[in-house]
N, C-alpha and C. Protein backbone atom coordinates (compact mmCIF):
# COMPACT_ATOMS: atom_id res chain seq x y z
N UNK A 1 -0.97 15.98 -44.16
CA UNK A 1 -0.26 15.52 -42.98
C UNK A 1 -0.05 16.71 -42.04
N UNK A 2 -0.25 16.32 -40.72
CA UNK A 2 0.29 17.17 -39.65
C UNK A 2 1.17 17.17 -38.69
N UNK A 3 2.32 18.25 -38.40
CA UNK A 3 2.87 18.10 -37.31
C UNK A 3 2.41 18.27 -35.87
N UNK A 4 3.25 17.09 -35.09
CA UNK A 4 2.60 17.57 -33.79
C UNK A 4 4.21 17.50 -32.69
N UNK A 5 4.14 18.25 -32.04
CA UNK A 5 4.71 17.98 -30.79
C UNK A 5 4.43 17.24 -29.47
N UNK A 6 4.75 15.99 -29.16
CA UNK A 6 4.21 15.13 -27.92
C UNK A 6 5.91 15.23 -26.78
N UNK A 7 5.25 15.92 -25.94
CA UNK A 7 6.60 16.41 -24.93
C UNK A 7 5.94 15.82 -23.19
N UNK A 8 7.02 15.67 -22.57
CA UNK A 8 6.52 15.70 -21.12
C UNK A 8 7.65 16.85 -20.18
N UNK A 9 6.89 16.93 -19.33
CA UNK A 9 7.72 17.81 -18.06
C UNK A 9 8.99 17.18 -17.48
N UNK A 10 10.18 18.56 -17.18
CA UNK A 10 11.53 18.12 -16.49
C UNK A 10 10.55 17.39 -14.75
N UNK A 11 11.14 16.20 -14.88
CA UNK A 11 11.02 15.37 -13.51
C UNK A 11 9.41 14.38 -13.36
N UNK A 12 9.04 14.45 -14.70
CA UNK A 12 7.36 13.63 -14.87
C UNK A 12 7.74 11.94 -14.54
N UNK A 13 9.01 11.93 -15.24
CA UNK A 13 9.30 10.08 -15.27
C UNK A 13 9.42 9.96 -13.83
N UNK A 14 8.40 9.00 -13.63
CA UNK A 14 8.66 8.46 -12.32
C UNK A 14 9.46 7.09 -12.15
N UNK A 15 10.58 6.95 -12.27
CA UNK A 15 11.60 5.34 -12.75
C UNK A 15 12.37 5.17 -11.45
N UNK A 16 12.57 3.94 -10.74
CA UNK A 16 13.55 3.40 -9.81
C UNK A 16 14.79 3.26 -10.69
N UNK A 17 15.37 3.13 -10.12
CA UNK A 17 16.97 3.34 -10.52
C UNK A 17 17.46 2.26 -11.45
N UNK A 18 16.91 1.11 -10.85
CA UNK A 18 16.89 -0.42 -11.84
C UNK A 18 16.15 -0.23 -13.10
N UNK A 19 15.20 0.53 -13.41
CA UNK A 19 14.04 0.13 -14.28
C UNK A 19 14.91 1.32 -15.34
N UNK A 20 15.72 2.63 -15.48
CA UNK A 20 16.20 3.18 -16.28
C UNK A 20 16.41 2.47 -17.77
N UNK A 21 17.29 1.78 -17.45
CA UNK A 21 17.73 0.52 -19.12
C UNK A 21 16.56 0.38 -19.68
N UNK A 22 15.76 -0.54 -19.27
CA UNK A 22 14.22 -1.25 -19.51
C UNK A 22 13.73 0.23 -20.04
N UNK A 23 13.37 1.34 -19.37
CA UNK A 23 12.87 2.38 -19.94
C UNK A 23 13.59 2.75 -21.66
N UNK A 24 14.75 3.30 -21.29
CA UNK A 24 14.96 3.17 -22.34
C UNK A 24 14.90 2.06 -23.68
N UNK A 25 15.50 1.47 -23.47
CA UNK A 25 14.76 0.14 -24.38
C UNK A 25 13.44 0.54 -25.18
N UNK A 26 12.84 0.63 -23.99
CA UNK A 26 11.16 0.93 -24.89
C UNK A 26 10.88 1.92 -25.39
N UNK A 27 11.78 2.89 -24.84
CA UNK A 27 11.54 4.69 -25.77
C UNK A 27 12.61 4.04 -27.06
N UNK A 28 13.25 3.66 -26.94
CA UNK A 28 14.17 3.38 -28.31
C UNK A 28 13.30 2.31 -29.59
N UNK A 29 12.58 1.67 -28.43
CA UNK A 29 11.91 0.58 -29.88
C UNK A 29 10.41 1.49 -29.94
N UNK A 30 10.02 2.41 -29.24
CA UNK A 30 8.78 3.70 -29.57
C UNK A 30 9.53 3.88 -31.11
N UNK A 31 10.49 4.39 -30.87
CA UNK A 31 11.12 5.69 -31.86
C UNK A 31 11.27 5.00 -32.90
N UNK A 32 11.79 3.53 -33.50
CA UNK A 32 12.63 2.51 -33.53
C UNK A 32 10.54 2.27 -34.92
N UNK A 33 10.05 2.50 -34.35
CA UNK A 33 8.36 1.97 -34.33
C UNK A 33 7.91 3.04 -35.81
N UNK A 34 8.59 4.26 -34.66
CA UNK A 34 8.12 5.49 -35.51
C UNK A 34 8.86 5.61 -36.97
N UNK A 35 10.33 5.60 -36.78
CA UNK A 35 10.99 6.01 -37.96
C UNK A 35 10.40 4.33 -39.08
N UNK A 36 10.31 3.52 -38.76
CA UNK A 36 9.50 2.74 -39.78
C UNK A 36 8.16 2.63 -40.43
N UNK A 37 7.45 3.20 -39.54
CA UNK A 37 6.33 4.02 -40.29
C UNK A 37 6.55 5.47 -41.06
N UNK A 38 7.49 5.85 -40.91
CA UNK A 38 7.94 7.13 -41.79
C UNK A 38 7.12 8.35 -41.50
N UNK A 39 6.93 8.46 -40.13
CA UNK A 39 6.52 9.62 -39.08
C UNK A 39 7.43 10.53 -38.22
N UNK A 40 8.30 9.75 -38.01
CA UNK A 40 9.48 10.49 -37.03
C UNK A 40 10.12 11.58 -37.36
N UNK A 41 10.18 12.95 -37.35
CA UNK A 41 10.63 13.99 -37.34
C UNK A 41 12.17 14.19 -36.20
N UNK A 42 11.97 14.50 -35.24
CA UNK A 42 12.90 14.52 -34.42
C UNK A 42 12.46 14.86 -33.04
N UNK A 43 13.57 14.10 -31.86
CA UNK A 43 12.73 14.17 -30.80
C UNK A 43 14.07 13.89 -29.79
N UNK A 44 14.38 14.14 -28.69
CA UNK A 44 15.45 14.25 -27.80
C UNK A 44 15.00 14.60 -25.88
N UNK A 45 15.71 14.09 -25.14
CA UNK A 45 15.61 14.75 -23.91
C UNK A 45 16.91 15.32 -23.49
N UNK A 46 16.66 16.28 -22.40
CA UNK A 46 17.78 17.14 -21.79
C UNK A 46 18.59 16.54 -20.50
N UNK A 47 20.18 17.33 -20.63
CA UNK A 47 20.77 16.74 -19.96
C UNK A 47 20.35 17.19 -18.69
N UNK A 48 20.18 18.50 -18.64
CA UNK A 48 19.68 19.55 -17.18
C UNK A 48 18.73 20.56 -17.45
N UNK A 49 18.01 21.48 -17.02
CA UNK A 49 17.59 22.96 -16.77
C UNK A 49 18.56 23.54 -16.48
N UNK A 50 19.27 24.19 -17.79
CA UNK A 50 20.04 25.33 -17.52
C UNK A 50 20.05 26.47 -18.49
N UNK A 51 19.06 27.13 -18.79
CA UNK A 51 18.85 27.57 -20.29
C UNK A 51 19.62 28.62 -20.11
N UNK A 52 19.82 29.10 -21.44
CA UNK A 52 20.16 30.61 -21.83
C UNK A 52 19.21 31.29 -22.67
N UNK A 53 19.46 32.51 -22.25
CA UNK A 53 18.74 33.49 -22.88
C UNK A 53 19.83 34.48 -24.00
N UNK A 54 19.01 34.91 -25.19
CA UNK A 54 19.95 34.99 -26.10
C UNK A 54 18.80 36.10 -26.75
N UNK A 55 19.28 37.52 -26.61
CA UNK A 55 18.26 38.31 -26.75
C UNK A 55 18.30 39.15 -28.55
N UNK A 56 17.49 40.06 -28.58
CA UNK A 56 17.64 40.55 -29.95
C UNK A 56 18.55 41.32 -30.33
N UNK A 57 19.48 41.88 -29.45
CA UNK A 57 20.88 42.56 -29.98
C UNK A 57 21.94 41.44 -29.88
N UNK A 58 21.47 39.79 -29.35
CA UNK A 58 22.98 38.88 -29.05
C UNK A 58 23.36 39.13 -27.29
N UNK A 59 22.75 39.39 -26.77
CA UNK A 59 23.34 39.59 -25.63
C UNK A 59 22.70 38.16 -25.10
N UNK A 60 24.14 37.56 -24.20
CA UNK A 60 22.93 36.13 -23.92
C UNK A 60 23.54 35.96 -21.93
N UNK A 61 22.14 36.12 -21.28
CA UNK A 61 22.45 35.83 -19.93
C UNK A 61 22.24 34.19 -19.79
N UNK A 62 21.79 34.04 -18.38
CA UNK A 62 21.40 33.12 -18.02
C UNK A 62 20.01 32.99 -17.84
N UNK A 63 19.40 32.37 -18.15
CA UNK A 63 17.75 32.07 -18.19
C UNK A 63 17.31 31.41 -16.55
N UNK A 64 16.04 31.31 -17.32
CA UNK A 64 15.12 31.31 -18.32
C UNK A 64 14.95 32.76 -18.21
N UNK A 65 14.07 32.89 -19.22
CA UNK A 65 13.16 33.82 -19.81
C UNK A 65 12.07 34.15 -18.63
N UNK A 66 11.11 33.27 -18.48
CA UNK A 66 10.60 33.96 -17.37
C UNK A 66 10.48 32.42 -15.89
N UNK A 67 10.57 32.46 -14.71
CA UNK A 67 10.50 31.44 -13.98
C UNK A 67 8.99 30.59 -13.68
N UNK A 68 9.67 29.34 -13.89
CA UNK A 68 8.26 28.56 -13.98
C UNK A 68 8.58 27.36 -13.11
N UNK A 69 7.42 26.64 -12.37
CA UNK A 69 7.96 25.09 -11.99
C UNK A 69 7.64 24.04 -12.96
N UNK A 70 7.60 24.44 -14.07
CA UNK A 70 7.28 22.92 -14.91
C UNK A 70 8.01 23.77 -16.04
N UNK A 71 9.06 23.04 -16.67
CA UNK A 71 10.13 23.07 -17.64
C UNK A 71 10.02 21.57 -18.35
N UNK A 72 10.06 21.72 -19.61
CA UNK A 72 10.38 20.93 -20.62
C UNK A 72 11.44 19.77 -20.45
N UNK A 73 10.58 18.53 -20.22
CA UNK A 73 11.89 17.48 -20.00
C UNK A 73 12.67 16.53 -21.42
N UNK A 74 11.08 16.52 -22.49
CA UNK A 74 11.69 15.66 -23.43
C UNK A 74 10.70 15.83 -24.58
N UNK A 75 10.87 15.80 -25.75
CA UNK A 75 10.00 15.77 -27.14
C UNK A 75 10.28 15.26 -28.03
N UNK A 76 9.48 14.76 -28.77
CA UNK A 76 9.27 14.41 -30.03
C UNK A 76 8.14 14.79 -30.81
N UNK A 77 8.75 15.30 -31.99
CA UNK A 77 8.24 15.89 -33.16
C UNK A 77 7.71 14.74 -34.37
N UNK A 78 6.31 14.34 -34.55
CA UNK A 78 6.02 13.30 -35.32
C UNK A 78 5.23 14.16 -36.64
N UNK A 79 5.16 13.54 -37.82
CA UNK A 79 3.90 14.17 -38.81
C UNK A 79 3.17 13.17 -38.96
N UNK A 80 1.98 12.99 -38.76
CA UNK A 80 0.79 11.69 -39.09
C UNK A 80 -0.55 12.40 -39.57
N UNK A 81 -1.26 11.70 -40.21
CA UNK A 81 -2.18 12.23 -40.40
C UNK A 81 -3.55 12.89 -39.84
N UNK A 82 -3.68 12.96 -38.74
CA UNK A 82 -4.70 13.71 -37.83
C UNK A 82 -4.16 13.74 -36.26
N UNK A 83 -4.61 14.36 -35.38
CA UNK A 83 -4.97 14.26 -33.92
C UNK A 83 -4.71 13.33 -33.48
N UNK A 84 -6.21 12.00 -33.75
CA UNK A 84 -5.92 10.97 -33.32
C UNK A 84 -4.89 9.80 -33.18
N UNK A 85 -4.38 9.98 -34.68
CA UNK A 85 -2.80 9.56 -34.75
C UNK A 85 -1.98 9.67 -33.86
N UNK A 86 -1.72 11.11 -33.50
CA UNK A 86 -1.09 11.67 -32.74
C UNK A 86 -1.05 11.12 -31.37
N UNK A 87 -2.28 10.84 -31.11
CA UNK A 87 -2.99 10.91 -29.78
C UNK A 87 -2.44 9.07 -29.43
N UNK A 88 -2.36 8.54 -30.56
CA UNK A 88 -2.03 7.20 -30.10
C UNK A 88 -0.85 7.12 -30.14
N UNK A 89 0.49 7.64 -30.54
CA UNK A 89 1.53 7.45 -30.98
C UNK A 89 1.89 8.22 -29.41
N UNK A 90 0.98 9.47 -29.15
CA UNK A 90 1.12 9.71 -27.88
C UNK A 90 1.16 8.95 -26.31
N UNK A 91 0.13 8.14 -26.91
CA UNK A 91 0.04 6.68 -25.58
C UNK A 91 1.10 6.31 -25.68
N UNK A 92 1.80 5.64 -27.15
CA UNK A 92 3.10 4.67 -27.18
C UNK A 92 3.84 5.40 -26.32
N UNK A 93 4.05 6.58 -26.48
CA UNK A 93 5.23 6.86 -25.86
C UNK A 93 5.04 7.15 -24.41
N UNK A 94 4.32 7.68 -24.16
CA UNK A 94 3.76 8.04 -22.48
C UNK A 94 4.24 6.41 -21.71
N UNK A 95 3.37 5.63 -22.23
CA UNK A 95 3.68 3.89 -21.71
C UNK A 95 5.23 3.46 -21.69
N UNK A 96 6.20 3.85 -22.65
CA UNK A 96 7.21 3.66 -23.13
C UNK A 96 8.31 4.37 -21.57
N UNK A 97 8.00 5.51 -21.72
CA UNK A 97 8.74 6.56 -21.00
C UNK A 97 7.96 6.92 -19.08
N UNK A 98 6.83 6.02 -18.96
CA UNK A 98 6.20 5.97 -17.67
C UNK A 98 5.04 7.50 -16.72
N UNK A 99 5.54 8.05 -18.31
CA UNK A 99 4.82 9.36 -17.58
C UNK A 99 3.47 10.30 -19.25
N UNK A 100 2.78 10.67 -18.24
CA UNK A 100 1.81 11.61 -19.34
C UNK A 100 2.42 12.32 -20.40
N UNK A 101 1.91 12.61 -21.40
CA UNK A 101 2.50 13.18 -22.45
C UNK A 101 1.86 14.54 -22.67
N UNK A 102 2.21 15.75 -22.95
CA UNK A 102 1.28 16.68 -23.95
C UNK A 102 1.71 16.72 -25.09
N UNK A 103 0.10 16.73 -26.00
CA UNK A 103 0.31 17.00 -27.43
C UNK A 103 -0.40 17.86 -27.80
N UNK A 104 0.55 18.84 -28.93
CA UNK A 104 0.28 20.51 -29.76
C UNK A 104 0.55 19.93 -31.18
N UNK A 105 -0.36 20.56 -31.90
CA UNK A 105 -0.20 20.34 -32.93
C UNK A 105 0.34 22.16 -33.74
N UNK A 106 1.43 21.78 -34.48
CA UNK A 106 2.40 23.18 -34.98
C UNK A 106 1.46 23.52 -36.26
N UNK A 107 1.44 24.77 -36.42
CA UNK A 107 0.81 25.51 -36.95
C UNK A 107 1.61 25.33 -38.91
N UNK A 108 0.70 25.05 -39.52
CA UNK A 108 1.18 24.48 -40.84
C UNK A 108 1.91 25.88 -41.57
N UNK A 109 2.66 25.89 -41.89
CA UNK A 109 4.15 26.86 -42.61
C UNK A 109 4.50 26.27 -43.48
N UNK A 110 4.11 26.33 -44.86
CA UNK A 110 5.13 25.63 -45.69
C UNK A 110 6.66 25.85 -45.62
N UNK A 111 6.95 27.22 -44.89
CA UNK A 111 8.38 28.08 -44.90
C UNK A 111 8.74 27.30 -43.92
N UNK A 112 8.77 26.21 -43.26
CA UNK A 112 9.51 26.25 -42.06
C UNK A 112 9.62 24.49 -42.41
N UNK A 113 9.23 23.84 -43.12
CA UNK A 113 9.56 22.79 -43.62
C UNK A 113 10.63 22.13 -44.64
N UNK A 114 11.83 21.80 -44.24
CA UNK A 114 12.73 21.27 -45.04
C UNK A 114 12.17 21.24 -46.76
């Protein structure tokens, strides 16, 4: 089995103001989809762009780290068995949530697995 990360960009959802609920709905029965196939790892979106930076002595400013126009809006962490898996579980959710998805697949660590 592999992990993957399927994330989209802060401001990708393109949603009218009415259609929010309905969106959600369908990211909830995505997820709702996932944890019953026994794939779902963990996955969340942000309230804002406001990071902190939190350096190697503890000193923590205000971020980011370095300035970018495309920041991290939302992810989920699935394990399935290949790419393609991925790649479709990736559609669900892209369709679900109205916007493109990227998917990385995390580098296998047994150390970093529960």
């Amino acid at each position: 089995m592999a992990r993957f990360i399927i994330s989209f960009n802060d401001g990708d959802m393109q949603v009218a103001d009415d259609e929010w609920q309905q969106v959600a709905d369908e990211s909830h029965a995505v997820v709702a989809e996932a944890k019953a196939e026994g794939i779902w790892i963990f996955g969340g979106g942000f309230h804002s762009y406001d990071p902190v930076v939190v350096t190697e002595d503890g000193l923590v400013t205000r971020g980011p780290i370095t300035k970018s126009d495309v920041v991290l809006g939302g992810f989920s962490v699935i394990e399935v068995k290949d790419a393609q898996e991925a790649y479709l579980w990736a559609a669900k959710i892209a369709k679900s949530c109205r916007c493109r998805q990227e998917v990385r697949e995390f580098i296998d660590d047994p150390e970093s697995i529960n």
